[in-house]
PDB file of N, CA and C in Angstrom:
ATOM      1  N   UNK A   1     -63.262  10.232  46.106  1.00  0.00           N
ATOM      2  CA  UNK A   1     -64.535  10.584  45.539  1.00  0.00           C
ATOM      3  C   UNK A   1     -64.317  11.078  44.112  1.00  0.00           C
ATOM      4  N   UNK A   2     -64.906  11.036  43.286  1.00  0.00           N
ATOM      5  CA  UNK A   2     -65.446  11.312  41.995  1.00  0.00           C
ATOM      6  C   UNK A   2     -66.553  11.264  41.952  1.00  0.00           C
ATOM      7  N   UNK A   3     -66.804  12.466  41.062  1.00  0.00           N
ATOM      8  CA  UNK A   3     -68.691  12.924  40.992  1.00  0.00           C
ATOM      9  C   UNK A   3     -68.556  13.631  39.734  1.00  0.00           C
ATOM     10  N   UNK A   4     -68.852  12.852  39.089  1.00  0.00           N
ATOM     11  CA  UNK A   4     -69.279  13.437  37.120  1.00  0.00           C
ATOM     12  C   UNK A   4     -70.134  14.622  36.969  1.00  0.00           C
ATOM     13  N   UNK A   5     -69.459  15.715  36.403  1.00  0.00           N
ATOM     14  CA  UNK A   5     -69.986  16.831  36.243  1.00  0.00           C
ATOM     15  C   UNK A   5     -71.268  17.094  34.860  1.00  0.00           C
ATOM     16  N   UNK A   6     -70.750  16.201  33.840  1.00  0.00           N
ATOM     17  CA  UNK A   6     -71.277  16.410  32.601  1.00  0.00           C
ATOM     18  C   UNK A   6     -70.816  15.851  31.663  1.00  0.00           C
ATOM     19  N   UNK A   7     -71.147  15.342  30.494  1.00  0.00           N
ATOM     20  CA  UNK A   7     -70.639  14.406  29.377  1.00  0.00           C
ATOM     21  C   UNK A   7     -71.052  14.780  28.125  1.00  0.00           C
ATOM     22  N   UNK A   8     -70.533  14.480  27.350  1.00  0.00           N
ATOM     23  CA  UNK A   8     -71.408  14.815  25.858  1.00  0.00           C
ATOM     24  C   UNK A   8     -70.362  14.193  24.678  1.00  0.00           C
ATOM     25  N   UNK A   9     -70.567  14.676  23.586  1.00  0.00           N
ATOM     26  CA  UNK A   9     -69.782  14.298  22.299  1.00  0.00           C
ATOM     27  C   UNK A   9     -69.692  15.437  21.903  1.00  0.00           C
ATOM     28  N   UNK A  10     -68.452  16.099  21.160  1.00  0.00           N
ATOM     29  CA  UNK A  10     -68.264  17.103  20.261  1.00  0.00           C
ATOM     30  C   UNK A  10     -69.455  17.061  18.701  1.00  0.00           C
ATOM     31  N   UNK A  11     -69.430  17.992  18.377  1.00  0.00           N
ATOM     32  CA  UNK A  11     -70.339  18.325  17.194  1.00  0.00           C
ATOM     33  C   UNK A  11     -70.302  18.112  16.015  1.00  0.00           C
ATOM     34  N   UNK A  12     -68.618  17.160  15.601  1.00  0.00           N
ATOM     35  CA  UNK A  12     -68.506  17.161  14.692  1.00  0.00           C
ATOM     36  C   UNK A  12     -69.024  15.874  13.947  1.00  0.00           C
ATOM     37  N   UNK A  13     -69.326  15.913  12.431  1.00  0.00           N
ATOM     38  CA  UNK A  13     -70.356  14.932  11.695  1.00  0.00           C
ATOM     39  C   UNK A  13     -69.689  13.211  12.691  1.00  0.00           C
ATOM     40  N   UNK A  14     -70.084  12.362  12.721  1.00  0.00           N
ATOM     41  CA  UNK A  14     -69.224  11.153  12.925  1.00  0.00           C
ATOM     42  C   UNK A  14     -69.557  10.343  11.922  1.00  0.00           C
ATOM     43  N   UNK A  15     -69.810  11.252  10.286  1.00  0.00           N
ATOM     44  CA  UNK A  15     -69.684  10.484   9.019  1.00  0.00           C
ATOM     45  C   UNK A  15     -68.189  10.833   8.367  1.00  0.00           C
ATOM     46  N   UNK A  16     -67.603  11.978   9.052  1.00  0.00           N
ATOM     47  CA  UNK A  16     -66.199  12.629   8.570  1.00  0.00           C
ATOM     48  C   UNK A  16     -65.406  11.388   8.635  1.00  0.00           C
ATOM     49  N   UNK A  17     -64.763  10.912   7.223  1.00  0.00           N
ATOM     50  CA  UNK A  17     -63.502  10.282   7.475  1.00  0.00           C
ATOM     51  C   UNK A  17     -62.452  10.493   7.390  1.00  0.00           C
ATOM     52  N   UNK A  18     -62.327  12.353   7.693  1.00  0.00           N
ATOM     53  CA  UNK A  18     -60.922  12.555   8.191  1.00  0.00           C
ATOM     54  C   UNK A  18     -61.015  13.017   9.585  1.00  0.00           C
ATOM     55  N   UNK A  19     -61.855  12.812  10.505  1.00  0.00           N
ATOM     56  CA  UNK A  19     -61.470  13.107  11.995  1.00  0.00           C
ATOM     57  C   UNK A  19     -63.149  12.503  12.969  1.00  0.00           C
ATOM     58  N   UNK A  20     -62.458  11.688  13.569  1.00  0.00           N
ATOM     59  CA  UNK A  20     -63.038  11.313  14.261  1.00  0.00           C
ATOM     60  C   UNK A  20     -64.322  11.984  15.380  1.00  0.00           C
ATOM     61  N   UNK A  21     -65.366  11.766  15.701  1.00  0.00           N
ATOM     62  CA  UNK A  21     -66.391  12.239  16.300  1.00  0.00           C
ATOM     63  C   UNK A  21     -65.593  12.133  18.067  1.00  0.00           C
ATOM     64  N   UNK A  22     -65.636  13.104  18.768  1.00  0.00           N
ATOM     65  CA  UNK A  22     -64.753  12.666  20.489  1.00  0.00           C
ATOM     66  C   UNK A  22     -65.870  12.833  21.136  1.00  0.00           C
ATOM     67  N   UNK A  23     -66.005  11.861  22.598  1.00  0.00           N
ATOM     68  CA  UNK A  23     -66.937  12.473  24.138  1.00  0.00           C
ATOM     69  C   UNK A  23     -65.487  12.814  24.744  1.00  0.00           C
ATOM     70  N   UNK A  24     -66.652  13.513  25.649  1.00  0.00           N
ATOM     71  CA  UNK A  24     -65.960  13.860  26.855  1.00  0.00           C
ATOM     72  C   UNK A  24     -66.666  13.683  27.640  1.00  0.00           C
ATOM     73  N   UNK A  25     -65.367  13.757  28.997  1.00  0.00           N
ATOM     74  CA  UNK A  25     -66.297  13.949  30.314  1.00  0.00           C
ATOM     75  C   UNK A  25     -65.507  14.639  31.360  1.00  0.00           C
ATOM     76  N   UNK A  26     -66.002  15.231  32.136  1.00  0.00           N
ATOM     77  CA  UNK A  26     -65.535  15.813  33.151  1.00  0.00           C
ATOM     78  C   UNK A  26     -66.206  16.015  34.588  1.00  0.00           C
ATOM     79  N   UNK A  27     -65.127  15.623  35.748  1.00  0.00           N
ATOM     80  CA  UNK A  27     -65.248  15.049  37.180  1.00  0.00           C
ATOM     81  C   UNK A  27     -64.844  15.691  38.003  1.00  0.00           C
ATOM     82  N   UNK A  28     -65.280  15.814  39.011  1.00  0.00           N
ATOM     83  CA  UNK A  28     -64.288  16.483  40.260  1.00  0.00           C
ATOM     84  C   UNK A  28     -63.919  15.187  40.805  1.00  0.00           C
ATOM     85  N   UNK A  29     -62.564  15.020  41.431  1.00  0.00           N
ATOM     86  CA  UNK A  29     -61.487  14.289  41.473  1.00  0.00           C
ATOM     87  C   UNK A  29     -61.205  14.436  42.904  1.00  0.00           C
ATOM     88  N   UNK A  30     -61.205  13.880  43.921  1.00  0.00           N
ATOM     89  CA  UNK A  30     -60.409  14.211  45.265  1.00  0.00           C
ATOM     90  C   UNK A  30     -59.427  13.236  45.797  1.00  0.00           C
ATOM     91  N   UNK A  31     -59.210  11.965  44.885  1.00  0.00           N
ATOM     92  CA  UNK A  31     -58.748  10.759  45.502  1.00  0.00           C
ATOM     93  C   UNK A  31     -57.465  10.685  44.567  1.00  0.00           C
ATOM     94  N   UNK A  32     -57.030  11.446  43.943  1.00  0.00           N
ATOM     95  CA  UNK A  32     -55.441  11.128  43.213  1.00  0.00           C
ATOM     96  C   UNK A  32     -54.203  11.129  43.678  1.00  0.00           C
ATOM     97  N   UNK A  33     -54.192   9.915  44.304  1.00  0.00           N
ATOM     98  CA  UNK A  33     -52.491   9.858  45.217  1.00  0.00           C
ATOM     99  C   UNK A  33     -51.392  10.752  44.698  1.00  0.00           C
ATOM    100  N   UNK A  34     -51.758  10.964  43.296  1.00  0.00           N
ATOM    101  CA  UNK A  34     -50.308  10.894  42.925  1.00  0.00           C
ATOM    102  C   UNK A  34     -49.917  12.638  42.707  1.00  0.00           C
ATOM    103  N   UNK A  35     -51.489  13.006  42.669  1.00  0.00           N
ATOM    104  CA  UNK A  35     -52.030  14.418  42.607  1.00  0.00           C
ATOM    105  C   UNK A  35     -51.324  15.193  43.671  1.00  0.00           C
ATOM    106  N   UNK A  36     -52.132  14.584  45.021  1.00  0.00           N
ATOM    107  CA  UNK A  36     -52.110  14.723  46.307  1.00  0.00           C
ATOM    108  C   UNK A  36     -52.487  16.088  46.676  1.00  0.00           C
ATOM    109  N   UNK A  37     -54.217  16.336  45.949  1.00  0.00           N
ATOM    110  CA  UNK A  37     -55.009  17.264  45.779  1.00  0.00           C
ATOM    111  C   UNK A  37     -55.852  17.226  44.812  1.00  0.00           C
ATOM    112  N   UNK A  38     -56.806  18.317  45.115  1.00  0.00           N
ATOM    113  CA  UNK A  38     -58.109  18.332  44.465  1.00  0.00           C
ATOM    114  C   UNK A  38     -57.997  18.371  42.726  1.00  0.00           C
ATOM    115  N   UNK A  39     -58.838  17.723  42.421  1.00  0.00           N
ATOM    116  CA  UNK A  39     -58.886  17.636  40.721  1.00  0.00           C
ATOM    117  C   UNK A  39     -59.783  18.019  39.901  1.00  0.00           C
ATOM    118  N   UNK A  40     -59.716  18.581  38.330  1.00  0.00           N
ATOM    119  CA  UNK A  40     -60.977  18.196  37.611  1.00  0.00           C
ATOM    120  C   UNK A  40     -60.346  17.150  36.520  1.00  0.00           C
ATOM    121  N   UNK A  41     -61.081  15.873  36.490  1.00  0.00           N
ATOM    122  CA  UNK A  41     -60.626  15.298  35.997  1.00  0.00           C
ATOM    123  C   UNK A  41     -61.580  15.757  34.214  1.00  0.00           C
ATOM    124  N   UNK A  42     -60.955  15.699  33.183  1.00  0.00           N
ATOM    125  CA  UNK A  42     -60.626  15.939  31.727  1.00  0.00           C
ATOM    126  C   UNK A  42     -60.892  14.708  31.021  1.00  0.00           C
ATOM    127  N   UNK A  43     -61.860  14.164  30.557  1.00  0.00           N
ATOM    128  CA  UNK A  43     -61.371  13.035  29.691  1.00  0.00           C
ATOM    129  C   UNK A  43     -61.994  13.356  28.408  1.00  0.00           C
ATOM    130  N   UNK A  44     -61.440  12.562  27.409  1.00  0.00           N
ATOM    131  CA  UNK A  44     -61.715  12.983  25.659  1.00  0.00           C
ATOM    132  C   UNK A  44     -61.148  11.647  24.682  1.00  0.00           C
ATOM    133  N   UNK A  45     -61.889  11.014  24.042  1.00  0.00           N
ATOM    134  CA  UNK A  45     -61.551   9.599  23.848  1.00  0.00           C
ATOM    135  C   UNK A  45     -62.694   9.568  22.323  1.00  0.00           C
ATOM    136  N   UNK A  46     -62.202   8.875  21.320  1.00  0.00           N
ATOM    137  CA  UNK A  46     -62.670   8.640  20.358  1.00  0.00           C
ATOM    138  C   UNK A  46     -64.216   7.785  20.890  1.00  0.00           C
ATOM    139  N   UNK A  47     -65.786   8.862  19.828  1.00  0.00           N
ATOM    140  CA  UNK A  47     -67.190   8.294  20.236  1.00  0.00           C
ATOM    141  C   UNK A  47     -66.984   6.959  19.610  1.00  0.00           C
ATOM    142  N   UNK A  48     -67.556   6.043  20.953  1.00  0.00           N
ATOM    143  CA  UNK A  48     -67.750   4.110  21.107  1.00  0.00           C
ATOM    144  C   UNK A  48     -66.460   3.425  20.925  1.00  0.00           C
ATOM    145  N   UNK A  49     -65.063   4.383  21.757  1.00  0.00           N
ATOM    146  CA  UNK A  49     -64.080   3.943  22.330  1.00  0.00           C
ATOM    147  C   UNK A  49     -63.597   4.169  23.671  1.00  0.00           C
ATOM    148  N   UNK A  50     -64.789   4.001  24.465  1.00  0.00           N
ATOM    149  CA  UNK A  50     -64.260   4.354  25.972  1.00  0.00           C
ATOM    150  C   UNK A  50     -63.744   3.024  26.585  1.00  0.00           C
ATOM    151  N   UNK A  51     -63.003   4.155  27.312  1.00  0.00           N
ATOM    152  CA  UNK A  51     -61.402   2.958  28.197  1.00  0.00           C
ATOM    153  C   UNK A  51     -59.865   3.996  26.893  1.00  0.00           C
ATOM    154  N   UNK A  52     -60.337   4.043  25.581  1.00  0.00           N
ATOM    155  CA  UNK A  52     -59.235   4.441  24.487  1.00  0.00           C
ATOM    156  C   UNK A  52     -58.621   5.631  24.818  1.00  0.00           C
ATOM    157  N   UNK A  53     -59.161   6.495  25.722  1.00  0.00           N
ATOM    158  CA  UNK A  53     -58.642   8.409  25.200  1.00  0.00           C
ATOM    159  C   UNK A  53     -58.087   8.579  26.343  1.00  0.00           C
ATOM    160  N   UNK A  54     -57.604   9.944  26.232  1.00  0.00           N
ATOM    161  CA  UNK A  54     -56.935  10.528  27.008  1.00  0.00           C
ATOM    162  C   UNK A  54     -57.513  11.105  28.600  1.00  0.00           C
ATOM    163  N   UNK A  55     -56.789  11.040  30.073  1.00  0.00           N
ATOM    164  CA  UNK A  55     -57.532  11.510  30.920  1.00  0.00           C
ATOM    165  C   UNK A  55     -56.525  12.918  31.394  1.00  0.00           C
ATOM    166  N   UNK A  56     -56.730  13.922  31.561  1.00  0.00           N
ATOM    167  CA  UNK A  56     -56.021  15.049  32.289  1.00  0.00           C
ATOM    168  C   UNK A  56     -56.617  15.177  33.640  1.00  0.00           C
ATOM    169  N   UNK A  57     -55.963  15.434  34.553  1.00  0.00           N
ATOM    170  CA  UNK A  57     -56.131  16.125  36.095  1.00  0.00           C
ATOM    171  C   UNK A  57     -55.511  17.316  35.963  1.00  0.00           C
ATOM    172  N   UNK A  58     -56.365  18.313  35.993  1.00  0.00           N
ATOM    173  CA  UNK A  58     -56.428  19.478  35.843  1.00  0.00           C
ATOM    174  C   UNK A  58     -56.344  20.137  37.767  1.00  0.00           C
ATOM    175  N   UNK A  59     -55.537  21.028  37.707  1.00  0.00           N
ATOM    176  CA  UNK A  59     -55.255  21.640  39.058  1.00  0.00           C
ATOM    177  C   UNK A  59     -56.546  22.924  39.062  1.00  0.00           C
ATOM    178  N   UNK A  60     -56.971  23.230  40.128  1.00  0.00           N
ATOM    179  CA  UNK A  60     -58.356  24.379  39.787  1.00  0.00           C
ATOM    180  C   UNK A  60     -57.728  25.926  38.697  1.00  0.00           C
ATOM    181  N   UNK A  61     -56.503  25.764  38.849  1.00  0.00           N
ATOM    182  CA  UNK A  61     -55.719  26.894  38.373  1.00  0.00           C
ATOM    183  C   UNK A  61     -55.757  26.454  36.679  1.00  0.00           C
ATOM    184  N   UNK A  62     -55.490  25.503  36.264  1.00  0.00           N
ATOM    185  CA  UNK A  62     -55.140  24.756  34.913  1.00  0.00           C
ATOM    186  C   UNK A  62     -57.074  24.740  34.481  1.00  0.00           C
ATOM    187  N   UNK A  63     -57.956  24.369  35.213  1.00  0.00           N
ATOM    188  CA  UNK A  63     -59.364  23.922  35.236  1.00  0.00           C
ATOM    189  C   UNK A  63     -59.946  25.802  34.558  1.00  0.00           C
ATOM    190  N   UNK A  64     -59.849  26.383  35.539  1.00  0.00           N
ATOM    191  CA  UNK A  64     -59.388  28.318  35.141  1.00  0.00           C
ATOM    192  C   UNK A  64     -58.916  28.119  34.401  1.00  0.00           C
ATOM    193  N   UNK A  65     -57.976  28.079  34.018  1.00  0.00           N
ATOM    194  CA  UNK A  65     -57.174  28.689  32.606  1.00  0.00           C
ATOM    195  C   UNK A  65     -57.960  28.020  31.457  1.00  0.00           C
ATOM    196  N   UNK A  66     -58.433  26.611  31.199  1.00  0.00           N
ATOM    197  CA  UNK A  66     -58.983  26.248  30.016  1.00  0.00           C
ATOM    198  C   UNK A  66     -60.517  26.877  29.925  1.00  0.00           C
ATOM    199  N   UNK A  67     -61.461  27.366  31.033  1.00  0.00           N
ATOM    200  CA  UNK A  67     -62.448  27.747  31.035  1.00  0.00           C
ATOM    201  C   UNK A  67     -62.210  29.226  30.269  1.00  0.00           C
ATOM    202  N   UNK A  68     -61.444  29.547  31.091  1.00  0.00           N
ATOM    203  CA  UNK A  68     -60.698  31.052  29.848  1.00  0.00           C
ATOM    204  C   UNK A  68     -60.737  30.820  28.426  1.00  0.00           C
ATOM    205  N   UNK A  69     -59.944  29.779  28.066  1.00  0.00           N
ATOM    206  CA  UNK A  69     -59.583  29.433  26.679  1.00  0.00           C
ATOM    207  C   UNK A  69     -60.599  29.503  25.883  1.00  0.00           C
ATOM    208  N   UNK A  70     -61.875  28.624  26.781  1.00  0.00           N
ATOM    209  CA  UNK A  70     -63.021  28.332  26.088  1.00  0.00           C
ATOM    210  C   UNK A  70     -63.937  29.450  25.850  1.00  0.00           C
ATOM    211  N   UNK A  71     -64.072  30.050  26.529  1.00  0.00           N
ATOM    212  CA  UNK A  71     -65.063  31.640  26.847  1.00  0.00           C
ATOM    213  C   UNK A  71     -64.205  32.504  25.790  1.00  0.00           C
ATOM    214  N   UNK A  72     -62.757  32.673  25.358  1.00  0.00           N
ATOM    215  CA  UNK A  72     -62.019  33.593  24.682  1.00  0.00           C
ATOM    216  C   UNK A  72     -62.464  32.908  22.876  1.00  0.00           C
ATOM    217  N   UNK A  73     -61.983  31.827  23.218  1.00  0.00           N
ATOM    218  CA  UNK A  73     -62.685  31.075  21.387  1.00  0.00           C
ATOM    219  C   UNK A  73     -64.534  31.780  21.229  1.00  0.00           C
ATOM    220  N   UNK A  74     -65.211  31.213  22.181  1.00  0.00           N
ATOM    221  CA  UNK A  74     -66.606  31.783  22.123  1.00  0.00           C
ATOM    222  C   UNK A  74     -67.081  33.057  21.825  1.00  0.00           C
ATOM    223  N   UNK A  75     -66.384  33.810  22.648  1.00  0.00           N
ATOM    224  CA  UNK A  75     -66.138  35.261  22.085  1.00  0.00           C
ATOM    225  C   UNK A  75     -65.458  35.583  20.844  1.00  0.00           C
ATOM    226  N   UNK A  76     -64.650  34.728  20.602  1.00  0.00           N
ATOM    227  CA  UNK A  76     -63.866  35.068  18.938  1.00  0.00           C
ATOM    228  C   UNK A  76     -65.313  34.647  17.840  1.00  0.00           C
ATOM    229  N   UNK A  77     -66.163  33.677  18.341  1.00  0.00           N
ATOM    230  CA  UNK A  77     -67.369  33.212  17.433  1.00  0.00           C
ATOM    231  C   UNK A  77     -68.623  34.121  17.456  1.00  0.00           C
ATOM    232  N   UNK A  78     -68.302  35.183  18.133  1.00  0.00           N
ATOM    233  CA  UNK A  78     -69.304  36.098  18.627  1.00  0.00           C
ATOM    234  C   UNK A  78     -70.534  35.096  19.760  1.00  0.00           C
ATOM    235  N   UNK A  79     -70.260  34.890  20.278  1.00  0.00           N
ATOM    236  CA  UNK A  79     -71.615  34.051  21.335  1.00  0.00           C
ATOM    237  C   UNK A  79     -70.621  34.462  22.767  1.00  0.00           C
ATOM    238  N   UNK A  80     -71.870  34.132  23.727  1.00  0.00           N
ATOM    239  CA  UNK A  80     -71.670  34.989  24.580  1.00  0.00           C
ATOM    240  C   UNK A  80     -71.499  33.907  25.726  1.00  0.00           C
ATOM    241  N   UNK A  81     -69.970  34.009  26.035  1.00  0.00           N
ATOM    242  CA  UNK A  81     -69.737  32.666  26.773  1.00  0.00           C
ATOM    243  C   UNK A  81     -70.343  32.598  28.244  1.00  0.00           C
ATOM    244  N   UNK A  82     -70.930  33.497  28.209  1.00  0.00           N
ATOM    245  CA  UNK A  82     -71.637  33.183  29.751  1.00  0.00           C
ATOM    246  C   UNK A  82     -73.116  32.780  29.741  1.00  0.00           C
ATOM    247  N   UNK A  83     -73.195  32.460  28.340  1.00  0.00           N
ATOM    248  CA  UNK A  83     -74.947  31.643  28.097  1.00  0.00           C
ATOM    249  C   UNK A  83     -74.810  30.336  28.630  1.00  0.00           C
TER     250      UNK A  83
END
């Protein structure tokens, strides 16, 4: 099973021609042989190059830790990562 949590594109201009505009997406994952356990699957791939980017399987522990990461940057921006 896979069941898509949410998708979007990062914020940045996609007129910049020094860095590319990225989507993402992110899945809960239960079918990864290679896993052989539950997932969030991570993906991040240059915007109107999907199939191109990168996918991570994130362990719920690794899935935690980047939600941290993200809430600790948010708080460094003053916003209140639990909006």
């Amino acid at each position: 099973m896979k069941k898509l949590a949410d998708y979007g594109f990062d914020d940045h201009p996609a007129t910049d021609p020094e860095r590319a505009q990225l989507a993402w997406a992110v899945a809960a994952l239960d079918d990864c042989e290679e896993c052989d356990d539950l997932r969030v699957e991570l993906t991040v791939e240059e915007a109107g190059r999907p199939g191109a980017g990168l996918v991570g399987h994130l362990a719920p522990d690794s899935a935690r830790r980047l939600r941290a990461a993200l809430a600790t940057a948010l708080r460094e921006l003053g916003e209140d990562p639990g909006r």
